[in-house]
C-alpha atoms as a PDB file:
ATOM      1  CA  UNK A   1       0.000   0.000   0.000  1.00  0.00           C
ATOM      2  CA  UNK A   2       1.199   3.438  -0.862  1.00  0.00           C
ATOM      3  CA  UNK A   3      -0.239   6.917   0.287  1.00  0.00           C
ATOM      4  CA  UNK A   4       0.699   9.827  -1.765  1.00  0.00           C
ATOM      5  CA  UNK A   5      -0.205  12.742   1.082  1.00  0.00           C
ATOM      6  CA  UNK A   6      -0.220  15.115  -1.410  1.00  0.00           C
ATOM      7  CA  UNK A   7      -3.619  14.097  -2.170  1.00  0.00           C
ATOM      8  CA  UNK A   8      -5.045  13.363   0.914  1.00  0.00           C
ATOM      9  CA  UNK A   9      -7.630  15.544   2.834  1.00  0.00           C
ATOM     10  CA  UNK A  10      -6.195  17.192   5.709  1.00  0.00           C
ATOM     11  CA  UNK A  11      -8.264  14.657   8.005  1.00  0.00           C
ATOM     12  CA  UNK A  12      -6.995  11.438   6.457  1.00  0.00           C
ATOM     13  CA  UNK A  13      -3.875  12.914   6.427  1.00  0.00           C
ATOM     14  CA  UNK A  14      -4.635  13.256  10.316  1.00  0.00           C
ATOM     15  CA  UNK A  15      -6.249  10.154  11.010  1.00  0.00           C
ATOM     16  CA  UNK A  16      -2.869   8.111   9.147  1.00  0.00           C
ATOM     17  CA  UNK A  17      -0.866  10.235  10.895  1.00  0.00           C
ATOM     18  CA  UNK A  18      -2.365   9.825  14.032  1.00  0.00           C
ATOM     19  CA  UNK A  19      -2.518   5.928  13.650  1.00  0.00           C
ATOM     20  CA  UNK A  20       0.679   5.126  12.605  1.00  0.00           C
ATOM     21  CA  UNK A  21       2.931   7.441  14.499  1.00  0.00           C
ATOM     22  CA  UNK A  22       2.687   5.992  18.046  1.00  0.00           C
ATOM     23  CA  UNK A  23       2.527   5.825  20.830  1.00  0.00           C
ATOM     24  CA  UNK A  24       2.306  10.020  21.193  1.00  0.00           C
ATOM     25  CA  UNK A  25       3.091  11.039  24.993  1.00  0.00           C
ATOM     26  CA  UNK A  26       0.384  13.206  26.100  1.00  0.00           C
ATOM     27  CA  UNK A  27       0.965  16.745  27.418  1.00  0.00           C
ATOM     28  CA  UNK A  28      -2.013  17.846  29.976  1.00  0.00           C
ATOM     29  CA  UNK A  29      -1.125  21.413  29.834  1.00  0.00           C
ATOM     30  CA  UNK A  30      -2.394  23.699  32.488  1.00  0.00           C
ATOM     31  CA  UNK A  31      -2.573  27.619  31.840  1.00  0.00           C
ATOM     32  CA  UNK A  32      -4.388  31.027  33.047  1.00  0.00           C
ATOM     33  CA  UNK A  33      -5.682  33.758  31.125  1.00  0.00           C
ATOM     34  CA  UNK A  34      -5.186  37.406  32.086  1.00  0.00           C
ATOM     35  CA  UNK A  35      -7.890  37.444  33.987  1.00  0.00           C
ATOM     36  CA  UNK A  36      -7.048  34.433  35.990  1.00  0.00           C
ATOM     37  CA  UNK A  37      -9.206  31.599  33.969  1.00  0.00           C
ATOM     38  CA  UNK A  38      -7.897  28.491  34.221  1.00  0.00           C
ATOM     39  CA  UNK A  39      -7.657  26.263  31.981  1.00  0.00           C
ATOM     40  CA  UNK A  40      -6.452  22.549  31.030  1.00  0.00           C
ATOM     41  CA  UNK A  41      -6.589  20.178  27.987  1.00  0.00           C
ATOM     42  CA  UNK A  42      -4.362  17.578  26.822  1.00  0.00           C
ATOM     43  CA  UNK A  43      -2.123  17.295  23.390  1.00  0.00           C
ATOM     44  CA  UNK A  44      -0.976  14.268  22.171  1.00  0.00           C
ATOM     45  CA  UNK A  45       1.374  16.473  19.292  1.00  0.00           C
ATOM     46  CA  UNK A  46       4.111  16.625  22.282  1.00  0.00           C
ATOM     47  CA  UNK A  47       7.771  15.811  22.686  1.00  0.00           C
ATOM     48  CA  UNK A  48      10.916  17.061  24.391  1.00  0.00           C
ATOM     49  CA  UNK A  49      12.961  18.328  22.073  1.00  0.00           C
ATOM     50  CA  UNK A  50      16.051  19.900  23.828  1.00  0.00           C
ATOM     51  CA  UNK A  51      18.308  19.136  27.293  1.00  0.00           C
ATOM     52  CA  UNK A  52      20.105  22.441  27.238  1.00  0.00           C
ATOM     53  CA  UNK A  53      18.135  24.258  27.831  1.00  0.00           C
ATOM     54  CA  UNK A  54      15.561  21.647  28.556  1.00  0.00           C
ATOM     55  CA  UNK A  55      12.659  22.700  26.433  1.00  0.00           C
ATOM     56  CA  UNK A  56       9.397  20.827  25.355  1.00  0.00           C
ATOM     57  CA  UNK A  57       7.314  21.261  22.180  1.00  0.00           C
ATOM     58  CA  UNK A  58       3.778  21.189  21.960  1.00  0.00           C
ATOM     59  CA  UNK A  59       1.858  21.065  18.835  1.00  0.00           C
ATOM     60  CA  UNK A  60      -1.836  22.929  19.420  1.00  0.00           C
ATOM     61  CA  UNK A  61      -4.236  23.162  16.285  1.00  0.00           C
ATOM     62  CA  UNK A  62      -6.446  25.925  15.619  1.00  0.00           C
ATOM     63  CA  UNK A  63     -10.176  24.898  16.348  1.00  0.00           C
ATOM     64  CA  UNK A  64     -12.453  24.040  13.147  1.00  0.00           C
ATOM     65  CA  UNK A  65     -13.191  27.443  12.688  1.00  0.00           C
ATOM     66  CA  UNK A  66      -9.983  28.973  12.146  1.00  0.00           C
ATOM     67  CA  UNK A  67      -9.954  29.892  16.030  1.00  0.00           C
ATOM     68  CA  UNK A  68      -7.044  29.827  18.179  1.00  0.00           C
ATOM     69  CA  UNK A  69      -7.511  27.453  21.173  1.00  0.00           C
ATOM     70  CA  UNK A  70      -7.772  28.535  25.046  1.00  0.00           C
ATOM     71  CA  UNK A  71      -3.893  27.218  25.687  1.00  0.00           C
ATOM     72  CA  UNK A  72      -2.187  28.883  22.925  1.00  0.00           C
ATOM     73  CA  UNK A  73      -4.225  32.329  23.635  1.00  0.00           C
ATOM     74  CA  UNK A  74      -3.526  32.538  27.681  1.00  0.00           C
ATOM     75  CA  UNK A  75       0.456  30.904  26.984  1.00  0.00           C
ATOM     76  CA  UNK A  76       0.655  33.832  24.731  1.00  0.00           C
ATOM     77  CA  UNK A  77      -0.801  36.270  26.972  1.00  0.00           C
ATOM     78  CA  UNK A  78       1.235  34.927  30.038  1.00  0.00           C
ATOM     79  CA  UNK A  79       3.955  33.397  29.551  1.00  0.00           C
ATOM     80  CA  UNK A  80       3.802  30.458  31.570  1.00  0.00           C
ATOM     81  CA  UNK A  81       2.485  26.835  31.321  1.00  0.00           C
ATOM     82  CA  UNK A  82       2.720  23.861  33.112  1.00  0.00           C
ATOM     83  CA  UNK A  83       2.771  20.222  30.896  1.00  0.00           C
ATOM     84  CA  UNK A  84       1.632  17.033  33.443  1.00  0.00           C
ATOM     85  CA  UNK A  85       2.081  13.720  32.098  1.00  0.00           C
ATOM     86  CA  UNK A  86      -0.604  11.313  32.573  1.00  0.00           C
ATOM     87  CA  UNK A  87      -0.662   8.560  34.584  1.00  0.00           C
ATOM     88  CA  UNK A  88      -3.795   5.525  33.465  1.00  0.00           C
ATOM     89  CA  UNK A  89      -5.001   6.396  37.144  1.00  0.00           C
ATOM     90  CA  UNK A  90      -5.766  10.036  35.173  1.00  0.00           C
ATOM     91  CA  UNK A  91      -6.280   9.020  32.086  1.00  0.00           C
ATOM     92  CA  UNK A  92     -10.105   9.817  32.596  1.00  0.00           C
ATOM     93  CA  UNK A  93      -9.737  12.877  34.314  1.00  0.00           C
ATOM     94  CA  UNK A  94      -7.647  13.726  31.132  1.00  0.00           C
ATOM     95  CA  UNK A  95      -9.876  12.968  28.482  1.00  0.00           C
ATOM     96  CA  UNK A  96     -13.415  14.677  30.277  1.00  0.00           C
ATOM     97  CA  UNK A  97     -10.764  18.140  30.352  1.00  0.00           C
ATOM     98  CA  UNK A  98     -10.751  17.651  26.237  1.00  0.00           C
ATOM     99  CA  UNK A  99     -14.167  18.585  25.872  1.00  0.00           C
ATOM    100  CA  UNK A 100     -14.420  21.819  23.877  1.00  0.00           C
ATOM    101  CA  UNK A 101     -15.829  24.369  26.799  1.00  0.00           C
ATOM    102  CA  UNK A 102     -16.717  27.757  26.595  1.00  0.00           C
ATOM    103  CA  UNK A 103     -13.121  30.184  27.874  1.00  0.00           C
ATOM    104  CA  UNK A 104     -14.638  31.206  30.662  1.00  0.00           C
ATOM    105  CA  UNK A 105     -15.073  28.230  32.062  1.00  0.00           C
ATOM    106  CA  UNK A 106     -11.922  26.171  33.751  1.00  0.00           C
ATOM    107  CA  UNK A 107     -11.775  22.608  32.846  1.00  0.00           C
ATOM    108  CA  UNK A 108     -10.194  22.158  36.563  1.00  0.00           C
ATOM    109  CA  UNK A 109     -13.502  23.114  38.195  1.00  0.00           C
ATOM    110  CA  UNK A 110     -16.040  21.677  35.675  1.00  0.00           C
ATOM    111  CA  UNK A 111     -14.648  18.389  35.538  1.00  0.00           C
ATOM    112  CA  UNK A 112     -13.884  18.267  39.264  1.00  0.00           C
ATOM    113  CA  UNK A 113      -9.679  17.860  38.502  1.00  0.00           C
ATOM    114  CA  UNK A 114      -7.830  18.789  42.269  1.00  0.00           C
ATOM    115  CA  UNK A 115      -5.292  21.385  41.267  1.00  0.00           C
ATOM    116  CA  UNK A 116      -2.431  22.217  43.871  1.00  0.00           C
ATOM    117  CA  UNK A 117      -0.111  25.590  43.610  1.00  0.00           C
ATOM    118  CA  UNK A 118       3.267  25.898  41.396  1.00  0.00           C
ATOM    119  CA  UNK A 119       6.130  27.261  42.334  1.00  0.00           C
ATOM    120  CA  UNK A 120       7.104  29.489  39.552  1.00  0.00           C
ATOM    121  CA  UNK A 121       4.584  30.041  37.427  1.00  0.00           C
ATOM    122  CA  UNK A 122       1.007  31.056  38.511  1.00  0.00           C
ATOM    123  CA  UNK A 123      -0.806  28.349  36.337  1.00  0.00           C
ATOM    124  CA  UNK A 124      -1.543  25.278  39.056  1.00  0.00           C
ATOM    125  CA  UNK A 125      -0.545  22.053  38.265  1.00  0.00           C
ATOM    126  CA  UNK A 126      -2.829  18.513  38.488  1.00  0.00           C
ATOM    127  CA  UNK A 127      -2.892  17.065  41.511  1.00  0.00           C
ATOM    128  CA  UNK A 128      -1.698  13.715  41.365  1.00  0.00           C
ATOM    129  CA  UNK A 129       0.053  14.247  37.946  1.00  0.00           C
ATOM    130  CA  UNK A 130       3.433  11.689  38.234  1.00  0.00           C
ATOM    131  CA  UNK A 131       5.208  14.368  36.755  1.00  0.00           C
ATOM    132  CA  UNK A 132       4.345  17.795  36.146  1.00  0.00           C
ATOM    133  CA  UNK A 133       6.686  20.653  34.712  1.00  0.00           C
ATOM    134  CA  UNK A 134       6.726  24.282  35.660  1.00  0.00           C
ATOM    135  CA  UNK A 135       7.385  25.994  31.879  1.00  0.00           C
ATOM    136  CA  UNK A 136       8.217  29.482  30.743  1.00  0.00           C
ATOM    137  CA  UNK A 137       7.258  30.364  27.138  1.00  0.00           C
ATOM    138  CA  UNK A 138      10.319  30.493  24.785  1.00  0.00           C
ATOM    139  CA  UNK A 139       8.504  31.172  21.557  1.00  0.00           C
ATOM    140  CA  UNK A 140       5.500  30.202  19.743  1.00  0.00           C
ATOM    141  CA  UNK A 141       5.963  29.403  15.728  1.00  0.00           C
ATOM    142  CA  UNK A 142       2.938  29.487  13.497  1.00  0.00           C
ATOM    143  CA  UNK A 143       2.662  26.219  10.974  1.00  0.00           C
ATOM    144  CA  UNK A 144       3.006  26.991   8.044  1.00  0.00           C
ATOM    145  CA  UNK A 145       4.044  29.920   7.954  1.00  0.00           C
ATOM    146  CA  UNK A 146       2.063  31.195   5.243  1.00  0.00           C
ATOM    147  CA  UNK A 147      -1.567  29.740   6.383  1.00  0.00           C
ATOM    148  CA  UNK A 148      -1.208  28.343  10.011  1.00  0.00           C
ATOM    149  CA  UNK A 149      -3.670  25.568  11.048  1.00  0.00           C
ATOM    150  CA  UNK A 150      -1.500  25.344  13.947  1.00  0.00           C
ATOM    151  CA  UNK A 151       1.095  27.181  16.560  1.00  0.00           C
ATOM    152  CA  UNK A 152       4.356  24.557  17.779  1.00  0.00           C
ATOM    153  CA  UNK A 153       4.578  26.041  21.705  1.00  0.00           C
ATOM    154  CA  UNK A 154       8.320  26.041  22.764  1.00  0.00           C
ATOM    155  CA  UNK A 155       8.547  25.788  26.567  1.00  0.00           C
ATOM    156  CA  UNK A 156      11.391  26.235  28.758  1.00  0.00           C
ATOM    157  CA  UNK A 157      11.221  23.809  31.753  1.00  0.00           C
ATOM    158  CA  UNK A 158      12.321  26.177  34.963  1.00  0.00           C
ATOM    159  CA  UNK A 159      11.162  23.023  37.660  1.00  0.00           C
ATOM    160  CA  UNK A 160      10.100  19.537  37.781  1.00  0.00           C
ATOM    161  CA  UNK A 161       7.335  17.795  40.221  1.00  0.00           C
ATOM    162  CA  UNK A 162       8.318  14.240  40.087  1.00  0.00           C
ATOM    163  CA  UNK A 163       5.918  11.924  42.610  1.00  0.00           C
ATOM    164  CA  UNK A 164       8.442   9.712  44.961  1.00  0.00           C
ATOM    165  CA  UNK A 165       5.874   6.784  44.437  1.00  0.00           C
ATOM    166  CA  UNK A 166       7.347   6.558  40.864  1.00  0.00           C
ATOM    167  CA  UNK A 167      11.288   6.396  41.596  1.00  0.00           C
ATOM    168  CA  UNK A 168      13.141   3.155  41.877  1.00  0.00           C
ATOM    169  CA  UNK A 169      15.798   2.666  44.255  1.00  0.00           C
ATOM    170  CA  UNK A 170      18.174   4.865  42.670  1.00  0.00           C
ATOM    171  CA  UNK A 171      16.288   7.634  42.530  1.00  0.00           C
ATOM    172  CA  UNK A 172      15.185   7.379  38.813  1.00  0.00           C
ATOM    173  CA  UNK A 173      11.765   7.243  37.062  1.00  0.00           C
ATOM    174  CA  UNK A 174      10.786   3.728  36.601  1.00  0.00           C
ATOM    175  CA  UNK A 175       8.520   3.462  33.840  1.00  0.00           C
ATOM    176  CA  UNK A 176       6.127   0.763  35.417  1.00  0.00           C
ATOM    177  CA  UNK A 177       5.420   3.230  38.359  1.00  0.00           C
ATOM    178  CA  UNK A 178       4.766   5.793  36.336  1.00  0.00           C
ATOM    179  CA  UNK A 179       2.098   3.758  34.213  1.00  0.00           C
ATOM    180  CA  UNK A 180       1.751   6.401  31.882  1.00  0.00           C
ATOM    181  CA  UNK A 181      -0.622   6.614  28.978  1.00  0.00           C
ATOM    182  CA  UNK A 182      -0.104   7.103  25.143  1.00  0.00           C
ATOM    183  CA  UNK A 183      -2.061   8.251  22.078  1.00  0.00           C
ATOM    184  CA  UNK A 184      -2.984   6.078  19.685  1.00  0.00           C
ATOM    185  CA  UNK A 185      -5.421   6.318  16.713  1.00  0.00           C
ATOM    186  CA  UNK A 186      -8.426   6.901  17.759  1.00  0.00           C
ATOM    187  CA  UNK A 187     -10.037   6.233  20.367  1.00  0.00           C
ATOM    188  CA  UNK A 188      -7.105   4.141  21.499  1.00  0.00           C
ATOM    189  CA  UNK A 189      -4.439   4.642  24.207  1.00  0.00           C
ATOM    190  CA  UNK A 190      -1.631   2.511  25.775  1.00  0.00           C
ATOM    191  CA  UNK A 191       0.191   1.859  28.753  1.00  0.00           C
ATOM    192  CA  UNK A 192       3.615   2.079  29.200  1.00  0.00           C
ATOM    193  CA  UNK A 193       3.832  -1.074  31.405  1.00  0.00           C
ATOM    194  CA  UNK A 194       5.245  -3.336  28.840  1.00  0.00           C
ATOM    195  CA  UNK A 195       8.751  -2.708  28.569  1.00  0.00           C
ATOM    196  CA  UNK A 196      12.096  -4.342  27.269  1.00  0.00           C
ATOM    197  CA  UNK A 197      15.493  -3.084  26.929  1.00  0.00           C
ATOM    198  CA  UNK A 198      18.301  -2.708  24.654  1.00  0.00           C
ATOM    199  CA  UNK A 199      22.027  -1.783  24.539  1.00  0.00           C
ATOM    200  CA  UNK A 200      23.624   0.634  22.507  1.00  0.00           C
ATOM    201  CA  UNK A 201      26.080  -0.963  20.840  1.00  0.00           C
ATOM    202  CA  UNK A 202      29.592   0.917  21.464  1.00  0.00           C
END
């Protein structure tokens, strides 16, 4: 089978996309507006993409109508960000904060998420999250250029909140006690439970 994407629709382009390239960490970003509205939805677009300085990416798309989405808007009005990652014991809290709510209205509070206070940035983080970074806004780069349908967020991480109930005895992040969830196509999502390792060859 061969797909030539330069005649797909933008959606099946998506939904191959989306199907194929996986499994997609999750970022469950947390932000405020201006005038202190909280908000939080997830992105499964997401990677790290730099140790020094230690900066994440995250892909947001513009709503159907051309719109620009609640993150995007109060990250560029702010600043600041925070980007959990999501354990499967949140991975329902997680997908009720994806539903498309009106901006004045904080995902935190209508889908009964427990927030807890950052340390600095003024967006809160989950409570709970395994792992949730404290981000300052480096840049934000329209895609394309020319006609965005999306705006790649690059964050800054200033601090980490890792959860001591996921570090093995040496003080690292074992993957199995973080149990966190991917993206899939679809519907679908993953655990990160099944694991096996390999050597770099030297």
């Amino acid at each position: 089978m061969q797909l030539d994407f330069t005649t797909l629709s933008p959606l099946d382009a998506y939904r191959w996309l989306a199907s194929t390239v996986t499994p997609r960490p999750i970022a469950w970003v947390s932000s405020q507006a201006a005038d202190g509205t909280l908000n939080l939805a997830p992105f499964s677009f997401f990677q790290v993409i730099s140790d020094a300085p230690p900066t994440l990416m995250v892909n947001v798309n513009n709503r159907a109508d051309g719109s620009l989405k609640d993150t995007l808007r109060n990250v560029q009005e702010t600043g600041e960000l925070v980007i959990q990652l999501v354990s499967h014991a949140l991975a329902d809290a997680m997908n009720a904060s994806s539903a498309q709510l009106p901006s004045e209205v904080s995902e935190f509070e209508a889908c009964g998420i427990a927030s807890e206070p950052s340390v600095r940035v003024a967006p809160p983080r989950v409570k709970g999250a395994p792992v949730a970074f404290e981000c300052r806004l480096v840049e934000v780069q329209p895609y394309p250029r020319e006609n965005p349908n999306c705006h790649l967020i690059f964050a800054e991480v200033l601090l980490a909140h890792i959860d001591d109930a996921v570090l093995n005895e040496q003080g690292r992040a074992d993957p199995h006690r973080l149990d966190l969830v991917g993206r899939l196509g679809g519907s679908a999502y993953v655990r990160t439970r099944d694991t096996f390792n390999l050597v770099r060859p030297s």
